[in-house]
Protein backbone atom coordinates (compact mmCIF):
# COMPACT_ATOMS: atom_id res chain seq x y z
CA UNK A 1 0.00 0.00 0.00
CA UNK A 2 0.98 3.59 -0.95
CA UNK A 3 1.52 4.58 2.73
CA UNK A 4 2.77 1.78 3.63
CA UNK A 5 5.43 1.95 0.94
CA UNK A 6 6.36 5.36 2.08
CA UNK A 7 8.06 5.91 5.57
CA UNK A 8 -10.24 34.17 10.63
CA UNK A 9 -11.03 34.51 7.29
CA UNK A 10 -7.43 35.80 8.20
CA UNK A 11 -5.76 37.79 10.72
CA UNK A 12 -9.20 39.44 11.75
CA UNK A 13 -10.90 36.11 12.47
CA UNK A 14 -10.88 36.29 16.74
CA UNK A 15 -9.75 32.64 17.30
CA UNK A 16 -6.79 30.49 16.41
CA UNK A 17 -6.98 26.68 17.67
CA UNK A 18 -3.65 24.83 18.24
CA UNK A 19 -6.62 21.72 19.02
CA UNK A 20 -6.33 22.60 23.31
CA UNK A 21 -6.84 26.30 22.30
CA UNK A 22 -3.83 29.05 22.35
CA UNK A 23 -4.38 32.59 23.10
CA UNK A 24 -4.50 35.14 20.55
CA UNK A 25 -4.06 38.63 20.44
CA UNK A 26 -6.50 41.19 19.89
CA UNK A 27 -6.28 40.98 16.07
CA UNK A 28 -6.51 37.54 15.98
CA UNK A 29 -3.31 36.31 15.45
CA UNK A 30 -1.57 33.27 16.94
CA UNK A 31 0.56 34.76 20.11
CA UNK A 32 4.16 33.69 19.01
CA UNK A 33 4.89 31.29 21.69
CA UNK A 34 6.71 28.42 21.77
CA UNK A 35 3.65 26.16 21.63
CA UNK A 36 2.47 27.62 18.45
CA UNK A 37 4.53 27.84 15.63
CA UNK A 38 7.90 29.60 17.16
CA UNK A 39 9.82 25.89 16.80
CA UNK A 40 9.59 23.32 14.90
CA UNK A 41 6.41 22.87 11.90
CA UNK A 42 3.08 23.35 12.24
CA UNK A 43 -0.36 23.18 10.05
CA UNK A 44 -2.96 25.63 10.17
CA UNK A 45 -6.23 25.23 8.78
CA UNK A 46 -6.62 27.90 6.23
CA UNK A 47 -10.59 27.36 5.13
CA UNK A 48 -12.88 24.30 5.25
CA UNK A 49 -15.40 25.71 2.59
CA UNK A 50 -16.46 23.72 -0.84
CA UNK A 51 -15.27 25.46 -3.75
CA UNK A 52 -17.60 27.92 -4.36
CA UNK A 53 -18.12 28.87 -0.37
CA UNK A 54 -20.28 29.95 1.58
CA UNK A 55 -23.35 32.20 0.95
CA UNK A 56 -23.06 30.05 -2.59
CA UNK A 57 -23.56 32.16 -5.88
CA UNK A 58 -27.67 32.71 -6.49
CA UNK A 59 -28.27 30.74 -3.87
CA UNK A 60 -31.75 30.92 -2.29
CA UNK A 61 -32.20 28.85 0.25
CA UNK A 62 -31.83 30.47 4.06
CA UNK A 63 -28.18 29.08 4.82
CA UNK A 64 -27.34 31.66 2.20
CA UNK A 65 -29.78 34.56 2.86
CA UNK A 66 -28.36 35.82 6.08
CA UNK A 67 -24.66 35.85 5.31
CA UNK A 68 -24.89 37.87 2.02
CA UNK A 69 -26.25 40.34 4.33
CA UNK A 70 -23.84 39.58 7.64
CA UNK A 71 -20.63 37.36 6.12
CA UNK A 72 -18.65 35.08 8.66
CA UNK A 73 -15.19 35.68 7.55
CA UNK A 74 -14.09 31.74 8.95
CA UNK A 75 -15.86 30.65 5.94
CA UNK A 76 -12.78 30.32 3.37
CA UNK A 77 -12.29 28.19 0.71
CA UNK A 78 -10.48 24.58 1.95
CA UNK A 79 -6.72 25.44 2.71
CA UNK A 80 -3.63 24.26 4.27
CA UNK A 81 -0.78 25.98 5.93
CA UNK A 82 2.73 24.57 6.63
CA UNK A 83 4.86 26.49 8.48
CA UNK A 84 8.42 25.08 9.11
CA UNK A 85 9.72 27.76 11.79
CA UNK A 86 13.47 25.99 12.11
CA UNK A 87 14.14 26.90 8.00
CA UNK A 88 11.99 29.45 8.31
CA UNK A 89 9.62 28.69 5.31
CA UNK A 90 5.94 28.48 4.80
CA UNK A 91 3.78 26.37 2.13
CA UNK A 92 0.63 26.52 1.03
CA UNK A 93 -2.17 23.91 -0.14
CA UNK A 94 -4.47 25.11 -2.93
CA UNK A 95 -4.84 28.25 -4.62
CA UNK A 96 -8.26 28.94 -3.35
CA UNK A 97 -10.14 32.14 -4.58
CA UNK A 98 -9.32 34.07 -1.68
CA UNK A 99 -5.91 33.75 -1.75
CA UNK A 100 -4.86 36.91 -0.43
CA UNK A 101 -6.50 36.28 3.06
CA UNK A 102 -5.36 33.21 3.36
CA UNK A 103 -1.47 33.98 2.66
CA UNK A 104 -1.59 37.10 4.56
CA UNK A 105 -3.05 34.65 7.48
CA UNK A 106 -0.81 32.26 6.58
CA UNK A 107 2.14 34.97 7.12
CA UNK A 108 1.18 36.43 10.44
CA UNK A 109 1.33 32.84 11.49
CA UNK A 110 4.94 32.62 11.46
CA UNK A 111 6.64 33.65 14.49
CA UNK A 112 9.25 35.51 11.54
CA UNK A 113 9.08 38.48 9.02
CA UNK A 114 7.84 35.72 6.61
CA UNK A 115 7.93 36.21 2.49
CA UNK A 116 4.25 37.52 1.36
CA UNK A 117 4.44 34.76 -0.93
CA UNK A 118 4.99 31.17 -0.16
CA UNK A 119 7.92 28.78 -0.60
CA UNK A 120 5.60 26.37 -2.66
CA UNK A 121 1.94 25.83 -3.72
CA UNK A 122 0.49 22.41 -3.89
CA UNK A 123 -2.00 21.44 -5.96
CA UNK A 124 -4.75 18.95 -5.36
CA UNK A 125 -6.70 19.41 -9.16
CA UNK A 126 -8.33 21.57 -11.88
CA UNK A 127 -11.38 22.28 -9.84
CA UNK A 128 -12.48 25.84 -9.38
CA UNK A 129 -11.97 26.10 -5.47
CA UNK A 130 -8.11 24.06 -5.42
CA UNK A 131 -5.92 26.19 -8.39
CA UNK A 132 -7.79 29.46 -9.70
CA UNK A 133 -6.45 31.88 -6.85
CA UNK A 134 -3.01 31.23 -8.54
CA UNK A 135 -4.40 34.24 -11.16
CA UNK A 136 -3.40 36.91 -7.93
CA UNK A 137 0.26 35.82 -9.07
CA UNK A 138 -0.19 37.64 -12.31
CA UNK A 139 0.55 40.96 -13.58
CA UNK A 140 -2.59 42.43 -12.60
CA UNK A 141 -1.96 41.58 -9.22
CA UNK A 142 1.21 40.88 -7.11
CA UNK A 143 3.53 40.03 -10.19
CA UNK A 144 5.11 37.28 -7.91
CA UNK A 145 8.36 36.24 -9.36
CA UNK A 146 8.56 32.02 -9.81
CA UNK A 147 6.58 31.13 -6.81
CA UNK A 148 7.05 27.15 -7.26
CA UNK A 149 3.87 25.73 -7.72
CA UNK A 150 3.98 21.53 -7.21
CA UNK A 151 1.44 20.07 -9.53
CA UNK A 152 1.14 16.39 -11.05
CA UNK A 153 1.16 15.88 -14.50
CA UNK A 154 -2.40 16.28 -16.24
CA UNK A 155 -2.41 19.01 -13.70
CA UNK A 156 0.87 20.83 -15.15
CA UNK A 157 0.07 20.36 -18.69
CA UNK A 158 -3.41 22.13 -18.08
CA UNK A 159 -1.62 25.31 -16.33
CA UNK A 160 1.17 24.96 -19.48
CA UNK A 161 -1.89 24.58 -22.41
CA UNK A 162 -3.86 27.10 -21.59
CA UNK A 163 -4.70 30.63 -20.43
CA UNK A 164 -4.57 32.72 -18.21
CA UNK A 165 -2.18 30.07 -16.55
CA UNK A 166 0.26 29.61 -19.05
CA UNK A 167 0.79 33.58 -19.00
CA UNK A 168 1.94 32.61 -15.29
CA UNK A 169 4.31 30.83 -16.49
CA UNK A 170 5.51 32.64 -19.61
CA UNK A 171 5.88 36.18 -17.34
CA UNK A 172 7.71 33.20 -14.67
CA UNK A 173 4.99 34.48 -12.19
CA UNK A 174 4.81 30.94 -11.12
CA UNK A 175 7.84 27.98 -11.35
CA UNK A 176 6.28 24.18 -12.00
CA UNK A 177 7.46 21.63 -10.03
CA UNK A 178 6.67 18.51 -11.49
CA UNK A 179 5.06 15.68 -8.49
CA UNK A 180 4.55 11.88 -9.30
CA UNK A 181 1.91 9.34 -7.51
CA UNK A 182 3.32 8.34 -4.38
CA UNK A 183 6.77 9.37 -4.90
CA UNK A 184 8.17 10.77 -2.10
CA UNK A 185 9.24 14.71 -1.82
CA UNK A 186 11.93 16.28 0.98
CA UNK A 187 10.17 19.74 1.00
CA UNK A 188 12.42 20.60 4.10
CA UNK A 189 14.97 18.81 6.31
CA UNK A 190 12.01 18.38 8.11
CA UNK A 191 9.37 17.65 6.03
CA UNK A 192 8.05 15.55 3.55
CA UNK A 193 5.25 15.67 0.99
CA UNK A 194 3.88 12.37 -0.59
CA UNK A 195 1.24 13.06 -3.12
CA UNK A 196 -1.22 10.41 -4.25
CA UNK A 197 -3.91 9.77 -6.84
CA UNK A 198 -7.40 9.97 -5.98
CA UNK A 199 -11.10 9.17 -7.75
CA UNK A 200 -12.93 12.47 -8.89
CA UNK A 201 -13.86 13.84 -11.66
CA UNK A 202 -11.18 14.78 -13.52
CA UNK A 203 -12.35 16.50 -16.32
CA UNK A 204 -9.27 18.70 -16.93
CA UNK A 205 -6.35 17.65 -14.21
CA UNK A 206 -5.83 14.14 -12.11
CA UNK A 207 -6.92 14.66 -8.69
CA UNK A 208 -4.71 13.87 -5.94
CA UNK A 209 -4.70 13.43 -1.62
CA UNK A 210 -1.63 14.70 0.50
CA UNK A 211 0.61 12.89 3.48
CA UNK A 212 2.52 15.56 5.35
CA UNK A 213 5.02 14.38 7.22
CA UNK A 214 6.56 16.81 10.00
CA UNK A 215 9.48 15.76 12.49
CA UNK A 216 6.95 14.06 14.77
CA UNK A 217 3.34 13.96 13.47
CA UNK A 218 2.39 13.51 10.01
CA UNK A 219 -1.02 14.24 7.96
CA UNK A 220 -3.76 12.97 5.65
CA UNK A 221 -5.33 15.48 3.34
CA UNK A 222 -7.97 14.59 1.02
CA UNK A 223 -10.54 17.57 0.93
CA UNK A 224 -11.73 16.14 -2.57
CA UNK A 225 -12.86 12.18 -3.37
CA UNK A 226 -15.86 10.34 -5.04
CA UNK A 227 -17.05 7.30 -2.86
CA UNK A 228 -14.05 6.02 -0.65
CA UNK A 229 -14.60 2.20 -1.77
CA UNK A 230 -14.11 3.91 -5.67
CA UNK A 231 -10.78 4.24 -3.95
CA UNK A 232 -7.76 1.45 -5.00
CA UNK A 233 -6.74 2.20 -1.15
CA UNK A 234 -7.91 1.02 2.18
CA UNK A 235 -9.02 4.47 3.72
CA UNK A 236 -8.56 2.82 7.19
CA UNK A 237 -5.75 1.69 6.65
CA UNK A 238 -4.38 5.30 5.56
CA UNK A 239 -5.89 6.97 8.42
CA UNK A 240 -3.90 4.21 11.09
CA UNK A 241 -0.71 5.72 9.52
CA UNK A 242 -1.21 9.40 10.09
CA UNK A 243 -1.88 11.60 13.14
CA UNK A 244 -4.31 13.54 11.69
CA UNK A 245 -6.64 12.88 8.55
CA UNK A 246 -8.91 15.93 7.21
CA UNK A 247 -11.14 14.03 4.90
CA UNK A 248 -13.94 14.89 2.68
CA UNK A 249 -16.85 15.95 3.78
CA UNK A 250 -18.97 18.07 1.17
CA UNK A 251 -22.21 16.97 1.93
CA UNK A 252 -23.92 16.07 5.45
CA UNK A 253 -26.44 13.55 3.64
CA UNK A 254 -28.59 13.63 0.33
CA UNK A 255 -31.18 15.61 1.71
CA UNK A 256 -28.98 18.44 0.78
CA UNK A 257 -29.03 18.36 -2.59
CA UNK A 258 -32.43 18.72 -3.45
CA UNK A 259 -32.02 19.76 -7.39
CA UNK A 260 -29.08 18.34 -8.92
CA UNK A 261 -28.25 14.81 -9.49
CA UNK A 262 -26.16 13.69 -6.47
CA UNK A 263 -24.63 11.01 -9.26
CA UNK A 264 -22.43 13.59 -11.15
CA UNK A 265 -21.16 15.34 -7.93
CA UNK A 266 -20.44 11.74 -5.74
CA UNK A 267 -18.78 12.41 -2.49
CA UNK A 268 -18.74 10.56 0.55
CA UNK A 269 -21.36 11.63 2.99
CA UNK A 270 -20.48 12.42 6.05
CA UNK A 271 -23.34 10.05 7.67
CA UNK A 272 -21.49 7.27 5.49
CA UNK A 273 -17.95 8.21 6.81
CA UNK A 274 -19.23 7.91 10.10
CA UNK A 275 -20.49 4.58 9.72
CA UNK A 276 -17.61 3.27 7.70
CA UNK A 277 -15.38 4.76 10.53
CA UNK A 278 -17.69 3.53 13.73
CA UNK A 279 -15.87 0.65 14.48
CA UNK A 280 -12.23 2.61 15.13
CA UNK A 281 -11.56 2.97 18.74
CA UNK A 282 -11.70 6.42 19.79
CA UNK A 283 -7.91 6.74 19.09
CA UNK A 284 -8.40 6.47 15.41
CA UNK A 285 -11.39 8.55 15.44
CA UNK A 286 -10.52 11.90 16.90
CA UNK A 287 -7.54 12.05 14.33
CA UNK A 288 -10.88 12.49 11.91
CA UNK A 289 -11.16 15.97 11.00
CA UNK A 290 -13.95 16.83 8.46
CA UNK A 291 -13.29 19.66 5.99
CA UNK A 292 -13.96 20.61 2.57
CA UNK A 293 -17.81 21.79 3.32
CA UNK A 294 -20.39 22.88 0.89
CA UNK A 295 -22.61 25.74 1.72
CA UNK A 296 -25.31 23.54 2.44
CA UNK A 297 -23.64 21.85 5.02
CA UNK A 298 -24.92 22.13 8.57
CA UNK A 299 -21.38 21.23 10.04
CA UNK A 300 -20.58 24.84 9.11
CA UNK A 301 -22.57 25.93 11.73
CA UNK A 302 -21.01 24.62 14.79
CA UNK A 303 -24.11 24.42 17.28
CA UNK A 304 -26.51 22.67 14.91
CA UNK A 305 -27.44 19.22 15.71
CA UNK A 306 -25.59 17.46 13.24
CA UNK A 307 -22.30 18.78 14.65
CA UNK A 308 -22.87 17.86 17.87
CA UNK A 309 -23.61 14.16 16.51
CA UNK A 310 -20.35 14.33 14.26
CA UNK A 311 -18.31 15.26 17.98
CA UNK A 312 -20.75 13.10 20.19
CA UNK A 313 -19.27 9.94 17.88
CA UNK A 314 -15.97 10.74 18.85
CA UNK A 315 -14.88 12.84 15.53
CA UNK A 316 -13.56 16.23 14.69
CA UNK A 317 -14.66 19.61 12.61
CA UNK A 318 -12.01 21.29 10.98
CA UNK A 319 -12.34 24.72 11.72
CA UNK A 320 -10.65 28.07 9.93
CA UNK A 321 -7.92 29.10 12.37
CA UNK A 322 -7.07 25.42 14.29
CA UNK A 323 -2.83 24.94 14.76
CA UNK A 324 -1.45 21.66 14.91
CA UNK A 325 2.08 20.32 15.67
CA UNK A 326 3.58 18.02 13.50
């Protein structure tokens, strides 16, 4: 087995979570203490939102109404931080839309004067919410100069065949760094990146899952997969070999999706991750972290019923903001 093989809305956003809570200063940003990111590497949740967040474009219905009135700024688009405080680097996972929060949070995480722009991007696919905030690298934006982007194949081919993205490249905005399946990447003397393919719908780009390993801890990121027994992996299995797992959970149950055909947009529910995780001892479960939301979601609201459930059975709720040391 793969694994096996290989051994807020930003600063204004009033709480940071390093999972037992840190304190954080009056704008919001991590205090720079040794238990937060001032040694060693550490992940920070960056958004938990489906791609096209949260109130959704013409949407209707009343999880929508209020906040195009009254936004919550913790709804971002799904992102990852990595912040390696020894070599004094940070990393980013997807190029969401709103990019520019979620760098400038990602910089006033570090406990240094860290670079505006990243030491890397990673990729996960060609879906709207995971690569399109890399157009705030161009010209009409910061005019970044070769910002390495990691992407696997189908997905660097797409950025290099067509536009805007091969302009990125052309103006070297952006750097490719080519990534294979499951072949193993030394991002830092302390860290390594193991990429891995995934089932979705991979119209333009493969889609692909992350293990980050840090000096101690290591992590399981797939915010994006069809039905988990589509996958050629045992999802068990690849949660027992990490400390933490954020896994997909776009939809609550079917009930959401009231007028499209749940067959074209297959994700696992979270009512069927529950059940196919039930069995784990408690252990296993609380490394569970759900993420990757859809605006329909009642997890995004953290006092409705179904997230109590989701915590009552012994799992997690990502959250924009939480810290964790790898």
């Amino acid at each position: 087995m793969l694994f096996l093989k290989n051994n807020i809305s930003f600063f204004l956003w009033p709480l940071v979570v390093l999972v037992s809570c840190n304190e954080v200063d009056k704008k919001g940003v991590p205090e720079k203490k040794s238990n937060t990111t001032s040694d060693g590497v550490s992940l920070i949740v960056l958004g938990t939102v489906q791609d096209a967040g949260s109130p959704h474009i013409a949407c209707k219905k009343d999880c929508c109404l209020d906040l195009f009135e009254n936004p919550d700024s913790r709804r971002n688009v799904v992102s990852l931080g990595l912040v390696d405080s020894e070599k004094q680097k940070t990393f980013l996972f997807e190029a969401t839309p709103i990019i520019t929060e979620q760098l400038k949070l990602l910089k006033n995480t570090a406990t240094w004067d860290a670079s505006d722009m990243p030491n890397g991007i990673f990729l996960t696919h060609a879906h709207i919410g995971h690569y399109t905030g890399l157009m705030y690298l161009g010209k009409e934006a910061t005019n970044a100069q070769n910002v390495p982007v990691y992407a696997m194949p189908k997905m660097k081919s797409f950025l290099e065949q067509n536009g805007p993205w091969s302009q990125l490249i052309s103006n070297k905005n952006i750097d490719l760094m080519p990534i294979s399946n499951g072949k193993e990447l030394q991002l830092t003397s302390s860290v390594k990146i193991i990429p891995f393919t995934v089932p979705h719908r991979d119209e333009y780009s493969e889609t692909v899952g992350y293990k980050i390993v840090g000096p101690k801890k290591s992590v399981l990121f797939i915010p994006d997969i069809d039905k988990w027994e589509r996958w050629n992996e045992n999802i068990i299995e690849a949660i027992a070999e990490v400390d933490f797992a954020f896994l997909d959970a776009t939809f609550y149950d079917s009930r959401e999706i009231d007028n499209r055909d749940i067959s074209v947009i297959p994700h696992p529910f979270v009512i069927e991750s529950m059940d196919l995780f039930n069995n784990l001892p408690a252990s296993e479960k609380k490394k569970i972290h759900f993420i990757h939301f859809n605006h329909t979601n009642p997890l995004l609201i953290e006092d409705s019923p179904q997230s109590q459930e989701v915590l009552k059975r012994g799992f997690r709720i990502s959250r924009t903001g939480m810290l964790f040391k790898l």
